[in-house]
C-alpha atoms as a PDB file:
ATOM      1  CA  UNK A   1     -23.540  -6.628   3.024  1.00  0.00           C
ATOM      2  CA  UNK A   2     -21.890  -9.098   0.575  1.00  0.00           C
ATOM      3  CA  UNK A   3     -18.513  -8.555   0.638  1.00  0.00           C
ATOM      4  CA  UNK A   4     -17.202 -11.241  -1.767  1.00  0.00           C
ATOM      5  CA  UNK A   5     -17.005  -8.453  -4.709  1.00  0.00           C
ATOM      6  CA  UNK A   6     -14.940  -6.278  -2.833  1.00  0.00           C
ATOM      7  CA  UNK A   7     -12.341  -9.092  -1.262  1.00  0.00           C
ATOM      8  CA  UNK A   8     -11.695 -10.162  -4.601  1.00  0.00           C
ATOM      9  CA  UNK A   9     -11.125  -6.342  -5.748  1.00  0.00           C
ATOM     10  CA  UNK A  10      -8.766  -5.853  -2.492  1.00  0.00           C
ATOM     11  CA  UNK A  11      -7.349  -8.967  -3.454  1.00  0.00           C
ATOM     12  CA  UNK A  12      -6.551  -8.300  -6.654  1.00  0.00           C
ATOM     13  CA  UNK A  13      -5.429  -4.500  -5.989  1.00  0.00           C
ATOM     14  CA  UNK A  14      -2.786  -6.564  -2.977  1.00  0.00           C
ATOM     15  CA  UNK A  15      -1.432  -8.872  -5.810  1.00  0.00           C
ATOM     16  CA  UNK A  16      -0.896  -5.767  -7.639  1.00  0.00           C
ATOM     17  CA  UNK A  17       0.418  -3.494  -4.742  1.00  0.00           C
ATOM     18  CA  UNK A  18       3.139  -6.708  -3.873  1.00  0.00           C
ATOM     19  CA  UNK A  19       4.501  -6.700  -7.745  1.00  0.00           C
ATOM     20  CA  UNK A  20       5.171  -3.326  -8.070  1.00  0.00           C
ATOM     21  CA  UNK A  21       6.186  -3.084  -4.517  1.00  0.00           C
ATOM     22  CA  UNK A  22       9.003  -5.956  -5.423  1.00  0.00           C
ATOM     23  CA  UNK A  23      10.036  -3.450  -8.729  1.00  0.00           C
ATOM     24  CA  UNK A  24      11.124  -0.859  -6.051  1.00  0.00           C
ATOM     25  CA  UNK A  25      11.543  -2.997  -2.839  1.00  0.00           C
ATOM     26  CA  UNK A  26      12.723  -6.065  -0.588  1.00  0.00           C
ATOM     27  CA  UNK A  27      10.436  -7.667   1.501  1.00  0.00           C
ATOM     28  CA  UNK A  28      11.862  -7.482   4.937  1.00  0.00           C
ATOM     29  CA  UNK A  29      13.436 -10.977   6.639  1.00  0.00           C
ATOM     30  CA  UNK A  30      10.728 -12.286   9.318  1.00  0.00           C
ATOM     31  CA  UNK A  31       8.680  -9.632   8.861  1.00  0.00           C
ATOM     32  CA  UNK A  32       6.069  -7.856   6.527  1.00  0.00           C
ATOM     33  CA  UNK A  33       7.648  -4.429   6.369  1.00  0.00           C
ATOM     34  CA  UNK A  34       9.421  -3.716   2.870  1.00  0.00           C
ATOM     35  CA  UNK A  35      12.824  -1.962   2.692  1.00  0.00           C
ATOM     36  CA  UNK A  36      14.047   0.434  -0.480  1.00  0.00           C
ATOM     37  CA  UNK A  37      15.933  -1.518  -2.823  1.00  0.00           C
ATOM     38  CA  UNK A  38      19.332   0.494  -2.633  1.00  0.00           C
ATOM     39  CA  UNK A  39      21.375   0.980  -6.008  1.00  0.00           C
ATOM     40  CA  UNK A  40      24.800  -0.619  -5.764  1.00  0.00           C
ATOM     41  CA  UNK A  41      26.932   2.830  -4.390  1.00  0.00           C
ATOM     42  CA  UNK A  42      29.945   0.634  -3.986  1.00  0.00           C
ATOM     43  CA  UNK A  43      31.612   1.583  -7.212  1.00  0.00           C
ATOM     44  CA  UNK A  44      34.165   4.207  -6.599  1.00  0.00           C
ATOM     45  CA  UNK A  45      35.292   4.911  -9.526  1.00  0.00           C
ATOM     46  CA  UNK A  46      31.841   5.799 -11.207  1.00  0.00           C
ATOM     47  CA  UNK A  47      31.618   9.482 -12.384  1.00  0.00           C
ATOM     48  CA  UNK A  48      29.817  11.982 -10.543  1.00  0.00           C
ATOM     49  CA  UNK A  49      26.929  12.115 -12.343  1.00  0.00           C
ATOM     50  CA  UNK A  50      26.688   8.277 -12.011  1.00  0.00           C
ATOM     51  CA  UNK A  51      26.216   8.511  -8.490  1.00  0.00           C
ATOM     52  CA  UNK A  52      24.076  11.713  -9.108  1.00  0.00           C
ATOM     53  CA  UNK A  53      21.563   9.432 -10.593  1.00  0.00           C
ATOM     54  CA  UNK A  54      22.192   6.124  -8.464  1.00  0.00           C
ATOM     55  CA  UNK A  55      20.933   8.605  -5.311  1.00  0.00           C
ATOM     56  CA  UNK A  56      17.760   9.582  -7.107  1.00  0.00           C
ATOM     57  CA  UNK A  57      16.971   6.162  -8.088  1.00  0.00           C
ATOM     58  CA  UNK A  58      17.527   5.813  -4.032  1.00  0.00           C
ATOM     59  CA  UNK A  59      14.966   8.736  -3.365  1.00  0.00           C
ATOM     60  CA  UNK A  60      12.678   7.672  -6.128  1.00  0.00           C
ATOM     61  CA  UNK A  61      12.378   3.975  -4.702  1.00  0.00           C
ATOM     62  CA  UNK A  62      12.209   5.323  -0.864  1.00  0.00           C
ATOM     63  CA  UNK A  63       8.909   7.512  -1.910  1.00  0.00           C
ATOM     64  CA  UNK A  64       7.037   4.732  -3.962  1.00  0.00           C
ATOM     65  CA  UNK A  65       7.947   1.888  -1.662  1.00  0.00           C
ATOM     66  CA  UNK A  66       6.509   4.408   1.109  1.00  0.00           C
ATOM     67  CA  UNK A  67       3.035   5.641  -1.250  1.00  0.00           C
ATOM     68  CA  UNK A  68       2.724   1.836  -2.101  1.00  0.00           C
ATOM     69  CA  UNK A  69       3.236   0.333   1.072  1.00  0.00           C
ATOM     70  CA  UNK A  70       0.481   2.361   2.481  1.00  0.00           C
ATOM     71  CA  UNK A  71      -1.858   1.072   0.375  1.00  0.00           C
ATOM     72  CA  UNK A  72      -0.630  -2.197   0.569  1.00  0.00           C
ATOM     73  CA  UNK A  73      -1.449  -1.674   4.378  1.00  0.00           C
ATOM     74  CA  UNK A  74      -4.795  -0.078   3.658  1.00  0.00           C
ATOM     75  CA  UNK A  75      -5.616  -2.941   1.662  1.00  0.00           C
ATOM     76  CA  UNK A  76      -4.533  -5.540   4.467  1.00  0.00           C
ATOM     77  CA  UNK A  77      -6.465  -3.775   7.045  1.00  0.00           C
ATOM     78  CA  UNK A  78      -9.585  -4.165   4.744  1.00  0.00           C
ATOM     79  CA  UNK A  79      -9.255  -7.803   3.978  1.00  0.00           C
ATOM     80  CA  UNK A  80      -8.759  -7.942   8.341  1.00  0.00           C
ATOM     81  CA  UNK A  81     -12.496  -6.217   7.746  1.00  0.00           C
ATOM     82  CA  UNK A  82     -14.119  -8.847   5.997  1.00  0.00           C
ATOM     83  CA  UNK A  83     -12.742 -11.618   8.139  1.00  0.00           C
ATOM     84  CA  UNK A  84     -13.871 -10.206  11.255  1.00  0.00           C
ATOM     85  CA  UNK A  85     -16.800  -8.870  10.309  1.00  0.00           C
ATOM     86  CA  UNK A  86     -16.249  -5.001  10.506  1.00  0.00           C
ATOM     87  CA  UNK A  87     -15.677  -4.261   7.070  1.00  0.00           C
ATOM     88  CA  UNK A  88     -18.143  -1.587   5.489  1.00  0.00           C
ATOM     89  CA  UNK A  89     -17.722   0.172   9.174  1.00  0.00           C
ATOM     90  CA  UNK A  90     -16.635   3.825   9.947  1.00  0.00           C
ATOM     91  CA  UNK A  91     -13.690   3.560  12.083  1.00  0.00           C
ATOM     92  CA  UNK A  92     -14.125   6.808  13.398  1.00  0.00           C
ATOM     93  CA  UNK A  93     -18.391   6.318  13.807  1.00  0.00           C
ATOM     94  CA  UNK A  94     -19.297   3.360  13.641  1.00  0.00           C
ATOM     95  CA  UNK A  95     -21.780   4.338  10.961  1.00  0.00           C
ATOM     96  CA  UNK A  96     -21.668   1.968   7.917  1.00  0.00           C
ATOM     97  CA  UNK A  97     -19.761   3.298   4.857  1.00  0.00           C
ATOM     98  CA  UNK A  98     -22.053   3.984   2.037  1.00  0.00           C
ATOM     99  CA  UNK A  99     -21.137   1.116  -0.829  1.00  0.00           C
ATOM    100  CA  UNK A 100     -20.870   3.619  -3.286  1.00  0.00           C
ATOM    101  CA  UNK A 101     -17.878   4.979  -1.211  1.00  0.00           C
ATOM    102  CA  UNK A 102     -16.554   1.309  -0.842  1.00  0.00           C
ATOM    103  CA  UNK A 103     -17.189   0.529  -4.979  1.00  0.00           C
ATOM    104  CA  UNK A 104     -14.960   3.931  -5.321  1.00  0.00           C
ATOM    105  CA  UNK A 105     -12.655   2.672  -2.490  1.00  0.00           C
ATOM    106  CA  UNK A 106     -12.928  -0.919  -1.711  1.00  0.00           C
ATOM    107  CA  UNK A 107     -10.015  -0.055   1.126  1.00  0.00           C
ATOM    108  CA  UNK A 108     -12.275   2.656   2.880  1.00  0.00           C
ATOM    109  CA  UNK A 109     -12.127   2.928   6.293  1.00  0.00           C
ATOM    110  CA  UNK A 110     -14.204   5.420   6.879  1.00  0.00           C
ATOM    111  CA  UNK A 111     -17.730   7.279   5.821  1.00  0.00           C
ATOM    112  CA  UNK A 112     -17.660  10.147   3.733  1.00  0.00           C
ATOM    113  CA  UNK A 113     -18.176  12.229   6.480  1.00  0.00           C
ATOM    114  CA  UNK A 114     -15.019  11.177   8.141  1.00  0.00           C
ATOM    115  CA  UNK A 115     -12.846  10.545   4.976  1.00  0.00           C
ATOM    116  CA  UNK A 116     -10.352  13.117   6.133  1.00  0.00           C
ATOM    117  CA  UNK A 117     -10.419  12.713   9.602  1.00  0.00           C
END
């Protein structure tokens, strides 16, 4: 299988993941986990409803730093794929994943069959 079309998709879709990742996130120290940005709480004497919204900007920036840094990691594991050769593989069969699936999904993991498993 030629995989050069769908590295530069997952490539592209990473670049993408990372910038809106960074709207919502911080990039862990040493590492490549990513951490909620957290609004500034600090400010005591903000009015209740101030801090009613700075918590669910918290919340809202804890669930899409969590949605996108699973794709991110999706995507990562895919790009893992192609250097080593497995990419294009069922994970769960070993059966190859049809490229109609992988067109839909570059970051597929697995075949059809398996897609919720």
């Amino acid at each position: 299988m030629d995989t050069a079309k769908f590295k530069i998709k997952l490539e592209e879709e990473l670049r993408r993941l990372e910038s809106q990742l960074s709207q919502v996130a911080t990039k862990s120290s040493g590492s490549s986990d990513w951490e909620p940005s957290l609004p500034d709480l600090n400010n005591q004497s903000s009015a209740p409803e101030d801090m009613a919204d700075k918590f669910e900007e918290l919340e809202n920036n804890v669930a899409s730093e969590v949605e996108l840094e699973s794709k991110l990691i999706r995507i990562q594991t895919a790009l893992k794929g192609i250097e080593s050769g497995t990419y294009g593989t069922c994970t769960v069969c070993g059966k190859e994943i049809p490229i109609a699936r992988l067109e839909a999904d570059p970051s597929a993991i697995t075949c059809t069959e398996h897609a919720n498993s």
